[in-house]
PDB file of N, CA and C in Angstrom:
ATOM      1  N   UNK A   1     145.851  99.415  70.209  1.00  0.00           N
ATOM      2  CA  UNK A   1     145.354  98.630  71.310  1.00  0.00           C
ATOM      3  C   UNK A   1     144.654  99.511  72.335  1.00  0.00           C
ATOM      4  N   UNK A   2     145.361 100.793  72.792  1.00  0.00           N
ATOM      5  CA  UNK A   2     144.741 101.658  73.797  1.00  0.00           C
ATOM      6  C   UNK A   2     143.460 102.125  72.858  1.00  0.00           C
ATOM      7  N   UNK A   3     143.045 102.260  71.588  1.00  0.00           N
ATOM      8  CA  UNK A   3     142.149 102.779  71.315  1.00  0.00           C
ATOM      9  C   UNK A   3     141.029 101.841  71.003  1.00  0.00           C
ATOM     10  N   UNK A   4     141.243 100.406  71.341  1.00  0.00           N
ATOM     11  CA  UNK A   4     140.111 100.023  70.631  1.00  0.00           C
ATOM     12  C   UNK A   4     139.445  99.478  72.315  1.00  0.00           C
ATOM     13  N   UNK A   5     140.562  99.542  73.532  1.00  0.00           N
ATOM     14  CA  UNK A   5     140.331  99.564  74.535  1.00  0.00           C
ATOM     15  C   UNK A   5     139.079 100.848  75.163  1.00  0.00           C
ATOM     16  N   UNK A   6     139.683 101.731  74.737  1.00  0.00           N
ATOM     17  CA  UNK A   6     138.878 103.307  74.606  1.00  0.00           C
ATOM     18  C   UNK A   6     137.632 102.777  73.520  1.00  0.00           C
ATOM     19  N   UNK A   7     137.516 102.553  72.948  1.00  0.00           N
ATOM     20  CA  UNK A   7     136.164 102.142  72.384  1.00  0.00           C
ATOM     21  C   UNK A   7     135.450 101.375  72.916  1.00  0.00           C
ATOM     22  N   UNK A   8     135.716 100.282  73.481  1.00  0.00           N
ATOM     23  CA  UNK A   8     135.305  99.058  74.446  1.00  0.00           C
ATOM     24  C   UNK A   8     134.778  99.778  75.517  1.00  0.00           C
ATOM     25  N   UNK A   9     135.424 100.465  75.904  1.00  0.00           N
ATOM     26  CA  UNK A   9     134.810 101.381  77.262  1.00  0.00           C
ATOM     27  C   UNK A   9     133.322 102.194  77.131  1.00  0.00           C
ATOM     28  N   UNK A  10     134.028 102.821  75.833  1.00  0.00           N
ATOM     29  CA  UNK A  10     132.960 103.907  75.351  1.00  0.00           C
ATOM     30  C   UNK A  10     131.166 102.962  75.087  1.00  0.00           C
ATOM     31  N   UNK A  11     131.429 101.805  74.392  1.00  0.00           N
ATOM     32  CA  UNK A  11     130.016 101.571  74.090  1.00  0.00           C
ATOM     33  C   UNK A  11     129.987 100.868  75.374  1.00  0.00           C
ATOM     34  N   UNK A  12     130.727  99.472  76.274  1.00  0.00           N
ATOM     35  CA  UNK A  12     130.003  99.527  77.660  1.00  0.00           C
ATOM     36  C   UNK A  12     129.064 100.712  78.625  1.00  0.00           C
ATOM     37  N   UNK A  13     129.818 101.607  78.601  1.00  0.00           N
ATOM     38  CA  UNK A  13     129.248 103.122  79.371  1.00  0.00           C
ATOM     39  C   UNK A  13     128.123 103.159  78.498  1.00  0.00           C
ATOM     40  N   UNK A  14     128.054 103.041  77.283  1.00  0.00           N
ATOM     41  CA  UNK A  14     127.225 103.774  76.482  1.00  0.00           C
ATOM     42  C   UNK A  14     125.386 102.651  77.305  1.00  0.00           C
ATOM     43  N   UNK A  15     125.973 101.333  76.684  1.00  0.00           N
ATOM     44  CA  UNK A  15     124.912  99.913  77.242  1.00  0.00           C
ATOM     45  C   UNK A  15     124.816 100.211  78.489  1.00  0.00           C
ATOM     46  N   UNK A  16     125.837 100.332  79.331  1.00  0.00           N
ATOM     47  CA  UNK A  16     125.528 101.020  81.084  1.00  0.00           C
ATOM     48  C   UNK A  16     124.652 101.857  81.254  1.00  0.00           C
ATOM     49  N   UNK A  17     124.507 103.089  80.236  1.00  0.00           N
ATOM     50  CA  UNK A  17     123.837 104.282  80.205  1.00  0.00           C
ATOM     51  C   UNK A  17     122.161 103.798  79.784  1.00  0.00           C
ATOM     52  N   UNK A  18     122.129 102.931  78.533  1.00  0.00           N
ATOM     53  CA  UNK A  18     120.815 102.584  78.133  1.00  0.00           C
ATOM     54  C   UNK A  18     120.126 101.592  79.247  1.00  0.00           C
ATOM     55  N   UNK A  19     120.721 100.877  79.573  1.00  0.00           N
ATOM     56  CA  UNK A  19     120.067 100.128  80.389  1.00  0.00           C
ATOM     57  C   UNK A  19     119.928 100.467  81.610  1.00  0.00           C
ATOM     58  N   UNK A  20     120.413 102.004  82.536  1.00  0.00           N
ATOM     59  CA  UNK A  20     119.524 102.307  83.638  1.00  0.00           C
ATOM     60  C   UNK A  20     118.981 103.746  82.970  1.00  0.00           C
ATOM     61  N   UNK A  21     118.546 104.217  81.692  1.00  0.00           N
ATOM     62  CA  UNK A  21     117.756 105.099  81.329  1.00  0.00           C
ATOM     63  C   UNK A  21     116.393 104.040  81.532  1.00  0.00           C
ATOM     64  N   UNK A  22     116.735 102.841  80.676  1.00  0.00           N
ATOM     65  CA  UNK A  22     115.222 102.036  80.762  1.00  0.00           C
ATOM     66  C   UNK A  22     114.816 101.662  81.988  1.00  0.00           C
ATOM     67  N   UNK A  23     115.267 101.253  82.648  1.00  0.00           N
ATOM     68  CA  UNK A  23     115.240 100.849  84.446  1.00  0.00           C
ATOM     69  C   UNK A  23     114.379 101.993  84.977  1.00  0.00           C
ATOM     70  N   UNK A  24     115.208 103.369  84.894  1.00  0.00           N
ATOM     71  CA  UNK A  24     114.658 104.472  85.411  1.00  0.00           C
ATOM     72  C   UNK A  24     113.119 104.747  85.004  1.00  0.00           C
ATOM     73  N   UNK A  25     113.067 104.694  83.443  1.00  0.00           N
ATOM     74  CA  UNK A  25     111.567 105.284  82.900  1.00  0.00           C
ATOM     75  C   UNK A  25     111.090 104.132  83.444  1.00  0.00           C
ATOM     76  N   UNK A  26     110.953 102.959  83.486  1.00  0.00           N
ATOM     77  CA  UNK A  26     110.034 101.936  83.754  1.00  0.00           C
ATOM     78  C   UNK A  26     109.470 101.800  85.474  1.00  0.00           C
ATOM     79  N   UNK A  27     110.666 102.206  86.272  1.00  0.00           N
ATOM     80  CA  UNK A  27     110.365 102.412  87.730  1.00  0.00           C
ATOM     81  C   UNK A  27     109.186 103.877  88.042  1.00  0.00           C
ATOM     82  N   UNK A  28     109.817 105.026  87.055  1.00  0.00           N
ATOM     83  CA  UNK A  28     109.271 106.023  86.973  1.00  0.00           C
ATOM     84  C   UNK A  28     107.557 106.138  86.410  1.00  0.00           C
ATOM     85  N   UNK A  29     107.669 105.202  85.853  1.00  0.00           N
ATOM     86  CA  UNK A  29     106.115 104.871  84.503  1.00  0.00           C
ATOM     87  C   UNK A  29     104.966 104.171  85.927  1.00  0.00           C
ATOM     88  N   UNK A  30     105.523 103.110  86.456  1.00  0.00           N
ATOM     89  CA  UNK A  30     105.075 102.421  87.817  1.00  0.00           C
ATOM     90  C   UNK A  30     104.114 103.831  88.280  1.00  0.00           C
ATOM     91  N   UNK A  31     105.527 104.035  88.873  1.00  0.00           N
ATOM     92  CA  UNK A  31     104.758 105.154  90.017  1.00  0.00           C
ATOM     93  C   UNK A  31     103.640 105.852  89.592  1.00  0.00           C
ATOM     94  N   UNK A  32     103.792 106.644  88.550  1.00  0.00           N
ATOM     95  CA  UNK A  32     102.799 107.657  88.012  1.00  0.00           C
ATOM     96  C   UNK A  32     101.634 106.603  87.605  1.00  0.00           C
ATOM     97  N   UNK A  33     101.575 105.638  87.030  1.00  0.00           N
ATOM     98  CA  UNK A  33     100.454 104.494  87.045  1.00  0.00           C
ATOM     99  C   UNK A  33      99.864 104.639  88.561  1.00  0.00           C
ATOM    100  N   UNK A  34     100.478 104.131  89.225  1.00  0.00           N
ATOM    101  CA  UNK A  34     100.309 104.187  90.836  1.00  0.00           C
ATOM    102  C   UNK A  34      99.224 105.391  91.461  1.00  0.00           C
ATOM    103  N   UNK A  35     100.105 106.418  91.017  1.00  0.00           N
ATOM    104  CA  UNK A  35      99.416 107.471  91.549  1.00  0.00           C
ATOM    105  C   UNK A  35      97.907 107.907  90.752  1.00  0.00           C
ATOM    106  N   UNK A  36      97.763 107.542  89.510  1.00  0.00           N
ATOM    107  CA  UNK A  36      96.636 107.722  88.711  1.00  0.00           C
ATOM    108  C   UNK A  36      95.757 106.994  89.190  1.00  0.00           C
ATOM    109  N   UNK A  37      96.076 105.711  89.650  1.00  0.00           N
ATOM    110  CA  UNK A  37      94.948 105.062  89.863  1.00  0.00           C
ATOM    111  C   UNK A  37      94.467 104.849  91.578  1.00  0.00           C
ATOM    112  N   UNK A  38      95.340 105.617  92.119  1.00  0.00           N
ATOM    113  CA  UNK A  38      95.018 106.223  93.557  1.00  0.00           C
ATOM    114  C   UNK A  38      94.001 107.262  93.700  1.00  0.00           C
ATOM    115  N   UNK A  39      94.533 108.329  92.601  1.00  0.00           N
ATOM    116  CA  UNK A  39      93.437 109.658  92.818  1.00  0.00           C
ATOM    117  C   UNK A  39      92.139 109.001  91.828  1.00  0.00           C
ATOM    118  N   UNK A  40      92.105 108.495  91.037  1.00  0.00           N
ATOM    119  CA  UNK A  40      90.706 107.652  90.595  1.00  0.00           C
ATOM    120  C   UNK A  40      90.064 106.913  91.255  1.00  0.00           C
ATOM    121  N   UNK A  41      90.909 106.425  92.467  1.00  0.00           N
ATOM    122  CA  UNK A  41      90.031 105.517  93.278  1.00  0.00           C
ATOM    123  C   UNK A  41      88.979 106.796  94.440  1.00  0.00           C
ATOM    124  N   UNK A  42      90.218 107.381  94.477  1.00  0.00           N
ATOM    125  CA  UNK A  42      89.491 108.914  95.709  1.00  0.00           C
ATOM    126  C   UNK A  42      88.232 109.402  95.142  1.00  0.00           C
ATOM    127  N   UNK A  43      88.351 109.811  93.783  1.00  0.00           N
ATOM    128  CA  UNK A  43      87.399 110.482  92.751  1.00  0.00           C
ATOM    129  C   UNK A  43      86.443 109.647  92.609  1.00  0.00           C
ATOM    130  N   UNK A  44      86.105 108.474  92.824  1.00  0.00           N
ATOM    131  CA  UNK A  44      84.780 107.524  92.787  1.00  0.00           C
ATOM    132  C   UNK A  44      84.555 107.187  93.913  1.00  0.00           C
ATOM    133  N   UNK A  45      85.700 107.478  95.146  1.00  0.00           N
ATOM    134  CA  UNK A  45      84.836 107.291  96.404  1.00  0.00           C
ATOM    135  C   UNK A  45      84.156 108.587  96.726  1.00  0.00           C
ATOM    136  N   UNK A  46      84.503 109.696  96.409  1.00  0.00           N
ATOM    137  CA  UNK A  46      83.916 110.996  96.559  1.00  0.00           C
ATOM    138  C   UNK A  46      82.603 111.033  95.754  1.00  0.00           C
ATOM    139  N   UNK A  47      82.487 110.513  94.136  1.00  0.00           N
ATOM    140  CA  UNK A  47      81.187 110.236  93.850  1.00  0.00           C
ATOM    141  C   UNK A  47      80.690 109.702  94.422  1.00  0.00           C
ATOM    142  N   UNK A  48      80.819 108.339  94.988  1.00  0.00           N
ATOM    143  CA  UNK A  48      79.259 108.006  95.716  1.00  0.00           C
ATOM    144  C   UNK A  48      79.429 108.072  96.741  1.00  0.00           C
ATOM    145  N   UNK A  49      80.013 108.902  97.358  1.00  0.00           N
ATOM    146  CA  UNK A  49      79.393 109.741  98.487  1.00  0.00           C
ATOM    147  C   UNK A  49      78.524 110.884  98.756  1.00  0.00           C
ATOM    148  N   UNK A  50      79.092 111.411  97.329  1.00  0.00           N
ATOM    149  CA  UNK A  50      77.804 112.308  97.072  1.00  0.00           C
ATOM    150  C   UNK A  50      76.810 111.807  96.587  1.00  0.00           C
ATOM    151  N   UNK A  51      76.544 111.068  96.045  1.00  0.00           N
ATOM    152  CA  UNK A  51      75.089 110.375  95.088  1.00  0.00           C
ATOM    153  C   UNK A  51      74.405 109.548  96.608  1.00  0.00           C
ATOM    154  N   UNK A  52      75.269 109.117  97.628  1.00  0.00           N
ATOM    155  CA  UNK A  52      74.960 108.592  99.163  1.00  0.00           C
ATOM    156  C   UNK A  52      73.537 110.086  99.439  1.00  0.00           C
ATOM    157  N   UNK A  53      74.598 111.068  99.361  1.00  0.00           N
ATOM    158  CA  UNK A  53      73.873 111.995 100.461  1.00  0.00           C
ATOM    159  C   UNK A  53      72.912 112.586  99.331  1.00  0.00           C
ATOM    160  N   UNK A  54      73.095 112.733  98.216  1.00  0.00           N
ATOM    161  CA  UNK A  54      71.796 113.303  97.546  1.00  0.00           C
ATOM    162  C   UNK A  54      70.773 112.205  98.062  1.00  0.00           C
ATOM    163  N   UNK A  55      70.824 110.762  97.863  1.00  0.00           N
ATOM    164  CA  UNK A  55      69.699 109.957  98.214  1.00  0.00           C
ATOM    165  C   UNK A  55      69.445 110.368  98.734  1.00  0.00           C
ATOM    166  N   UNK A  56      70.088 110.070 100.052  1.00  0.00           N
ATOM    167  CA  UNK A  56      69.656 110.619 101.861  1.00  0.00           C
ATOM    168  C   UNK A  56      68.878 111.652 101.863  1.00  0.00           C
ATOM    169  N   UNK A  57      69.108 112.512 101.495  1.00  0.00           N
ATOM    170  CA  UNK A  57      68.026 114.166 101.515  1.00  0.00           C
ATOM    171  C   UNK A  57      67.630 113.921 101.352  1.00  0.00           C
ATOM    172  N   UNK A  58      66.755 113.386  99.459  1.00  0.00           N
ATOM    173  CA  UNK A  58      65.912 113.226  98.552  1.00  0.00           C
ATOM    174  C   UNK A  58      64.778 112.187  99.448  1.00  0.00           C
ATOM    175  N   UNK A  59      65.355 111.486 100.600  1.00  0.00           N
ATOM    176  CA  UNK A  59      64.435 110.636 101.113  1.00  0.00           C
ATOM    177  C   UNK A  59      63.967 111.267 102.033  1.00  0.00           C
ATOM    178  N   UNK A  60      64.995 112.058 102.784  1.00  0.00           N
ATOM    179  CA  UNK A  60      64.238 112.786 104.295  1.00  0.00           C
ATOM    180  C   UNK A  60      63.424 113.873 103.161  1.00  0.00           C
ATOM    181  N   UNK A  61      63.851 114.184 102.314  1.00  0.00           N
ATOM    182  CA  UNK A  61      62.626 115.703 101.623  1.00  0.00           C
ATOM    183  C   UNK A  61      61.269 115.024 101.250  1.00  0.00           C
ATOM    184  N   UNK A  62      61.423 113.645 101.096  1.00  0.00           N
ATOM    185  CA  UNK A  62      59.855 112.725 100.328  1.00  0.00           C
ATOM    186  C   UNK A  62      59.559 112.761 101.918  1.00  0.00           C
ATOM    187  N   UNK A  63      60.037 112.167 103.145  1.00  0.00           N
ATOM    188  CA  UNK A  63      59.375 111.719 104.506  1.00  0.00           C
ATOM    189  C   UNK A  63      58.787 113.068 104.773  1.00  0.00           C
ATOM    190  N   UNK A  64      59.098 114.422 104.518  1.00  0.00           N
ATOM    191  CA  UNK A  64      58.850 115.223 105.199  1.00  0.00           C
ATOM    192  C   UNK A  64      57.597 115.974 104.101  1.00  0.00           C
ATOM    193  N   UNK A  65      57.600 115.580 103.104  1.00  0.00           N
ATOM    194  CA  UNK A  65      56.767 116.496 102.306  1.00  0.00           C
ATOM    195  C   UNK A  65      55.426 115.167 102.191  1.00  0.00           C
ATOM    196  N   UNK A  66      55.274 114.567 103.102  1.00  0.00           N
ATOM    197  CA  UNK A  66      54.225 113.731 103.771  1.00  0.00           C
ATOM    198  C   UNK A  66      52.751 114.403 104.267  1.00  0.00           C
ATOM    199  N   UNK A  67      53.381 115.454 104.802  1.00  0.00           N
ATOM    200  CA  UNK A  67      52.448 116.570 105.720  1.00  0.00           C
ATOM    201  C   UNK A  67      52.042 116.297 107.087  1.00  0.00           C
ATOM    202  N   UNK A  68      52.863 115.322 107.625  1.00  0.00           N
ATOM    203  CA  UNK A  68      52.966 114.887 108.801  1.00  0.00           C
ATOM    204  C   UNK A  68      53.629 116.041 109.591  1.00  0.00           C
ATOM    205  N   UNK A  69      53.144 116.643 110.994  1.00  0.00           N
ATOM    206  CA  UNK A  69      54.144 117.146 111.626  1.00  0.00           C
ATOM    207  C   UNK A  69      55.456 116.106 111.867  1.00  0.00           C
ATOM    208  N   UNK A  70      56.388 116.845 112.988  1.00  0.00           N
ATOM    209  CA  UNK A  70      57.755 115.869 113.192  1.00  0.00           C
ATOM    210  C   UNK A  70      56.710 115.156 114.178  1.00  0.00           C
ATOM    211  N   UNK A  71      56.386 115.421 115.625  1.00  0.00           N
ATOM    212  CA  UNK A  71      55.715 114.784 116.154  1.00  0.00           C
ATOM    213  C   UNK A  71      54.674 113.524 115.518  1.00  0.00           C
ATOM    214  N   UNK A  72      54.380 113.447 114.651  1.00  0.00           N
ATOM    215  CA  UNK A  72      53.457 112.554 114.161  1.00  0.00           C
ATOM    216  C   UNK A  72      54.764 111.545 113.099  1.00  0.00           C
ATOM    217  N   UNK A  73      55.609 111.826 112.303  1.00  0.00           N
ATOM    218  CA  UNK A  73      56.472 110.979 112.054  1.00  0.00           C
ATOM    219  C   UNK A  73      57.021 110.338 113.437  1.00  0.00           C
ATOM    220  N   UNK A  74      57.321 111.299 114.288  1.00  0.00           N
ATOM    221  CA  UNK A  74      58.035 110.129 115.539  1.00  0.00           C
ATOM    222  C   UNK A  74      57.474 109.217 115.542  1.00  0.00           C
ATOM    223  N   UNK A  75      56.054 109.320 115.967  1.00  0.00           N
ATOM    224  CA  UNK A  75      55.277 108.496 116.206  1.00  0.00           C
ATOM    225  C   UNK A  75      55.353 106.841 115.349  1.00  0.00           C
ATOM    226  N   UNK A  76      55.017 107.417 114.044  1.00  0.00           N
ATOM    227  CA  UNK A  76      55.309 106.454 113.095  1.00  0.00           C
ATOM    228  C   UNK A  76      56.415 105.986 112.951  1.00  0.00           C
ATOM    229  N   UNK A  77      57.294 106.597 113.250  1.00  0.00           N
ATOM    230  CA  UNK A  77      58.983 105.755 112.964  1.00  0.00           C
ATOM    231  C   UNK A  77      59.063 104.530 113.967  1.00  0.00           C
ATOM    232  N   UNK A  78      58.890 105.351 115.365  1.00  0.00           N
ATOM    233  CA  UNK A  78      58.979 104.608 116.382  1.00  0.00           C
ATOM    234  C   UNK A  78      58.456 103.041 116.681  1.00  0.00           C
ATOM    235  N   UNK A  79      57.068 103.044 116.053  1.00  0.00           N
ATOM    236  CA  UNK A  79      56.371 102.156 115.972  1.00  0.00           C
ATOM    237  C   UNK A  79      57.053 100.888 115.069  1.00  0.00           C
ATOM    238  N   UNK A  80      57.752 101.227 114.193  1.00  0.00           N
ATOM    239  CA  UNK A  80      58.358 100.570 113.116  1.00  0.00           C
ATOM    240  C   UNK A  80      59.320 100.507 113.710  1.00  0.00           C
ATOM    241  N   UNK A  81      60.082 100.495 115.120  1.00  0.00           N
ATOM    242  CA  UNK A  81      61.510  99.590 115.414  1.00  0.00           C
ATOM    243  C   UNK A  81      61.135  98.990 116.624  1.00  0.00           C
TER     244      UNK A  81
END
């Protein structure tokens, strides 16, 4: 009787044991999901921020390779607001 009591114990603990190993990896699996798709979101806001500022140059380098002095773009910008 004490031993099949001692067995009863043993596989409860044992089902106790499996079922917060799975709990754990699955809470654990979350997070790291979580965090992957945090630094992927950073990593594509950092791309087009750069592809932002390459435009940006690439446009002030076309306005300026115009052959306009700056004085003579003022002029023209100004007129246009």
């Amino acid at each position: 009787m004490i031993g099949d009591l001692g067995q009863l114990l043993a596989w409860a603990l044992g089902a106790a044991g499996l079922l917060g190993g799975l709990l754990a990896g699955r809470l654990l699996g979350r997070a790291q999901g979580r965090r992957e798709g945090r630094r992927e979101a950073e990593r594509d806001a950092l791309e087009d921020t750069l592809e932002r500022m390459e435009r940006g140059r690439a446009a002030v380098a076309e306005g300026r390779a115009g052959g306009d002095d700056p004085a003579e773009r003022l002029r023209r910008n100004d007129g246009a607001w």
